[in-house]
Protein backbone atom coordinates (compact mmCIF):
# COMPACT_ATOMS: atom_id res chain seq x y z
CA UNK A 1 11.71 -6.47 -5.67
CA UNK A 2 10.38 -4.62 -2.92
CA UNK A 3 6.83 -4.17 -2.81
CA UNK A 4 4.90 -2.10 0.43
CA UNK A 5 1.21 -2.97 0.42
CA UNK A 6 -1.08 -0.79 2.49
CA UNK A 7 -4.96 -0.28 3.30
CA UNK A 8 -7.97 1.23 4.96
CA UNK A 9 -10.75 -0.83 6.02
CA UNK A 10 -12.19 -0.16 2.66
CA UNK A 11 -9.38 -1.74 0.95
CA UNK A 12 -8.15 -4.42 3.66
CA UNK A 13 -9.73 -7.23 2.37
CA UNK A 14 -8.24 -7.28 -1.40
CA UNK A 15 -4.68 -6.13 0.48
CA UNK A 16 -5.61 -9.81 2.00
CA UNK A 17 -5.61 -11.22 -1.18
CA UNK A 18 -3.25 -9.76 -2.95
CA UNK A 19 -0.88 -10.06 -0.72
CA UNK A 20 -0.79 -13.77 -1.09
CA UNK A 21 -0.71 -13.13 -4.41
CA UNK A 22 2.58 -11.32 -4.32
CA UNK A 23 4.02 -13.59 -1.73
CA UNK A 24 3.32 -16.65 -3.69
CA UNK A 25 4.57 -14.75 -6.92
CA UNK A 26 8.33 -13.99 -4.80
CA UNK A 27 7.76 -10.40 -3.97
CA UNK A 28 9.41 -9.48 -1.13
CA UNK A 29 6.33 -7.70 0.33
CA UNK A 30 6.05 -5.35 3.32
CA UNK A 31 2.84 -4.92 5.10
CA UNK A 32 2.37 -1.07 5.97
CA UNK A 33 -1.23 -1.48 7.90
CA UNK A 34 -3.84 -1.63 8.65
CA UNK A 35 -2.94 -4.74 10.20
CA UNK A 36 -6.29 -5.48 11.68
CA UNK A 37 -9.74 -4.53 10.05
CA UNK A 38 -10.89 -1.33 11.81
CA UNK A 39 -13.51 0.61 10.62
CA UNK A 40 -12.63 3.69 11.97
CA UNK A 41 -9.41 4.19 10.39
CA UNK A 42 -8.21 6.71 8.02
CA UNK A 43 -6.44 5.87 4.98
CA UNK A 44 -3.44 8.69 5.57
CA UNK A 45 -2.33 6.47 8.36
CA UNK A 46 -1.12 4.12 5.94
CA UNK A 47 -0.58 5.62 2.80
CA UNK A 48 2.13 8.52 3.94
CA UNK A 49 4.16 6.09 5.73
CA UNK A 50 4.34 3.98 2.46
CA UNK A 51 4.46 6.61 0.04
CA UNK A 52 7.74 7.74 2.31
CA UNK A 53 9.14 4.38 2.17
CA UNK A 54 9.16 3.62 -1.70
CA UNK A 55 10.39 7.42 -2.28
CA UNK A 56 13.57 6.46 0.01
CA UNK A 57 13.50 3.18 -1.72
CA UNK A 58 13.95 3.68 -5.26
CA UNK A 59 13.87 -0.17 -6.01
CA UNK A 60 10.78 -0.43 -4.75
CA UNK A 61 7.02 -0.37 -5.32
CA UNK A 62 4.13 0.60 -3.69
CA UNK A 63 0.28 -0.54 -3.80
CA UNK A 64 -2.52 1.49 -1.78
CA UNK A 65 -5.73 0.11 -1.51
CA UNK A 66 -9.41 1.86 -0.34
CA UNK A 67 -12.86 2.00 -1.68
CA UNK A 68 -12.37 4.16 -4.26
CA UNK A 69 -8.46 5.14 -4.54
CA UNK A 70 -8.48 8.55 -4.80
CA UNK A 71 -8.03 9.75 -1.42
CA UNK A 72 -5.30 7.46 -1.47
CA UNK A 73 -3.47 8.61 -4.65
CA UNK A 74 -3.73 12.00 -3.14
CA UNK A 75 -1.97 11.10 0.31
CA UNK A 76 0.31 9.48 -1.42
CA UNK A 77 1.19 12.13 -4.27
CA UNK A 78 1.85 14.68 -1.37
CA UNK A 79 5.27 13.06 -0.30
CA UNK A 80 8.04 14.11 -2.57
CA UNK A 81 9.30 11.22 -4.49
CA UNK A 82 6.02 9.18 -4.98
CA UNK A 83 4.80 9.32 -7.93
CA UNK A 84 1.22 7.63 -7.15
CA UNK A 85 -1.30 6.22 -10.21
CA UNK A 86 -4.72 5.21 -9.47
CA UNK A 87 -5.47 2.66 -12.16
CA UNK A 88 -8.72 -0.01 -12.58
CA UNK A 89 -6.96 -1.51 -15.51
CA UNK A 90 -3.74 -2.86 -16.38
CA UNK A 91 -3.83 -0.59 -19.41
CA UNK A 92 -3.62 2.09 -17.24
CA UNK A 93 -1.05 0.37 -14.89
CA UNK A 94 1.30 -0.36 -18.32
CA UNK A 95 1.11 3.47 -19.23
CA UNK A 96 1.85 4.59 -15.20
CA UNK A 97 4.92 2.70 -15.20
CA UNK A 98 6.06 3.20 -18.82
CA UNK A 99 5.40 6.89 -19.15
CA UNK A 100 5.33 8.35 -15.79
CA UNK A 101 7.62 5.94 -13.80
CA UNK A 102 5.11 5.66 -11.16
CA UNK A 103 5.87 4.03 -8.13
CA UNK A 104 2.61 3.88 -6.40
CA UNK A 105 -0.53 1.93 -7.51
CA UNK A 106 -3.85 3.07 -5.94
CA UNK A 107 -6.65 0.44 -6.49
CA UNK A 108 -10.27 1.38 -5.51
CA UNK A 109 -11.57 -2.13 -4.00
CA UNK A 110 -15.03 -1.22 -4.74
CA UNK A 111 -14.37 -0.91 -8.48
CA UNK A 112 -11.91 -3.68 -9.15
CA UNK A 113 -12.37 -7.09 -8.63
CA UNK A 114 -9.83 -9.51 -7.07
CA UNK A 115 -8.46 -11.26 -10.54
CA UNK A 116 -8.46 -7.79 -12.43
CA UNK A 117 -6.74 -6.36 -8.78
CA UNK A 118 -4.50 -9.17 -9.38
CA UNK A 119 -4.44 -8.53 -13.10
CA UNK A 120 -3.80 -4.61 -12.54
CA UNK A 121 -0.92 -5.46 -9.46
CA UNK A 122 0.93 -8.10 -11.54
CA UNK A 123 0.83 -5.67 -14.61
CA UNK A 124 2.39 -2.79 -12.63
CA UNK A 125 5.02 -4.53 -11.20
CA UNK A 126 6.59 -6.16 -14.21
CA UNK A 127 6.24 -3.32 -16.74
CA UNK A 128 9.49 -0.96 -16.45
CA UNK A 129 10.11 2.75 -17.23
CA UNK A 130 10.36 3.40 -20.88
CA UNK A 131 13.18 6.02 -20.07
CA UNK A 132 11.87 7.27 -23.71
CA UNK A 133 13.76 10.83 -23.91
CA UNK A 134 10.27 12.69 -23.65
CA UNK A 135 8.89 10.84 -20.63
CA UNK A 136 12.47 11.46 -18.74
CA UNK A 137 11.76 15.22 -19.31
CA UNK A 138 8.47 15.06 -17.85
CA UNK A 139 9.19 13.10 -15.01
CA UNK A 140 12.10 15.41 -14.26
CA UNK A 141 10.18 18.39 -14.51
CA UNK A 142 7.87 16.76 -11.78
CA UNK A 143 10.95 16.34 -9.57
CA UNK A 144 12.42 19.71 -10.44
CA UNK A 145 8.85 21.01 -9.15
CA UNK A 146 8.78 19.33 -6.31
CA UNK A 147 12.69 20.19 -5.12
CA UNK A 148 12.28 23.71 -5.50
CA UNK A 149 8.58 23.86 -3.89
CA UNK A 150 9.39 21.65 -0.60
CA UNK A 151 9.28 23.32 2.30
């Protein structure tokens, strides 16, 4: 499986680590920045380029990583086709794939530490869409929504 990882400075150094992770796990993993650790960077930078890729990648996943997540769940959530989950547990990673066949995780890298990042990644990754008749509808709806409202 494709997975694109991406970061702000807030988030760069668990993208470090669990990009190992991944790579030593035999995800095919594609770095989408920052590639360097700048502190003046803004997290849309990297999270609209990825949150483009994985929507014209359906095979794919996507991580986002920052301090807290949320500005990066929201970048990515603005590109039709991502469907982006900020989760700091793999509870909540189990339910974003199962139920809402999200294809972004957002991790906040000042509320997560590495193993439960790990924990969280590994968690989203292998769980699959239920495709349970109820959680198709809602996901569709989402799509429908998004269809007739892009510009």
């Amino acid at each position: 499986m494709k997975i694109y990882i991406a970061a702000d400075h807030g988030g760069f150094e668990l993208k470090k680590h669990l990009k190992e992770m991944l790579v030593k796990s035999g995800g095919e993993v594609i770095d989408m920045g920052n590639k360097n650790l700048d502190v003046s960077d803004d997290y849309p930078d990297f999270c609209l380029p990825l949150a483009e890729a994985v929507a014209k990648d359906p095979d794919s996943l996507g991580i986002v990583i920052g301090r807290t997540g949320n500005g990066e769940v929201i970048a990515a959530n603005k590109v039709q086709g991502a469907r982006a989950a900020l989760c700091s547990n793999s509870d909540l990673a189990r339910k974003a794939r199962e139920d809402n066949n999200a294809n972004v995780l957002s991790l906040g890298a000042d509320f997560v530490e590495k193993d439960t990042a790990w924990e969280i990644v590994n968690t989203f990754i292998t769980t699959l869409f239920s495709n349970a008749e109820r959680h198709k509808r809602r996901v569709d709806k989402i799509k429908f929504y998004e269809t007739a409202h892009s510009k």
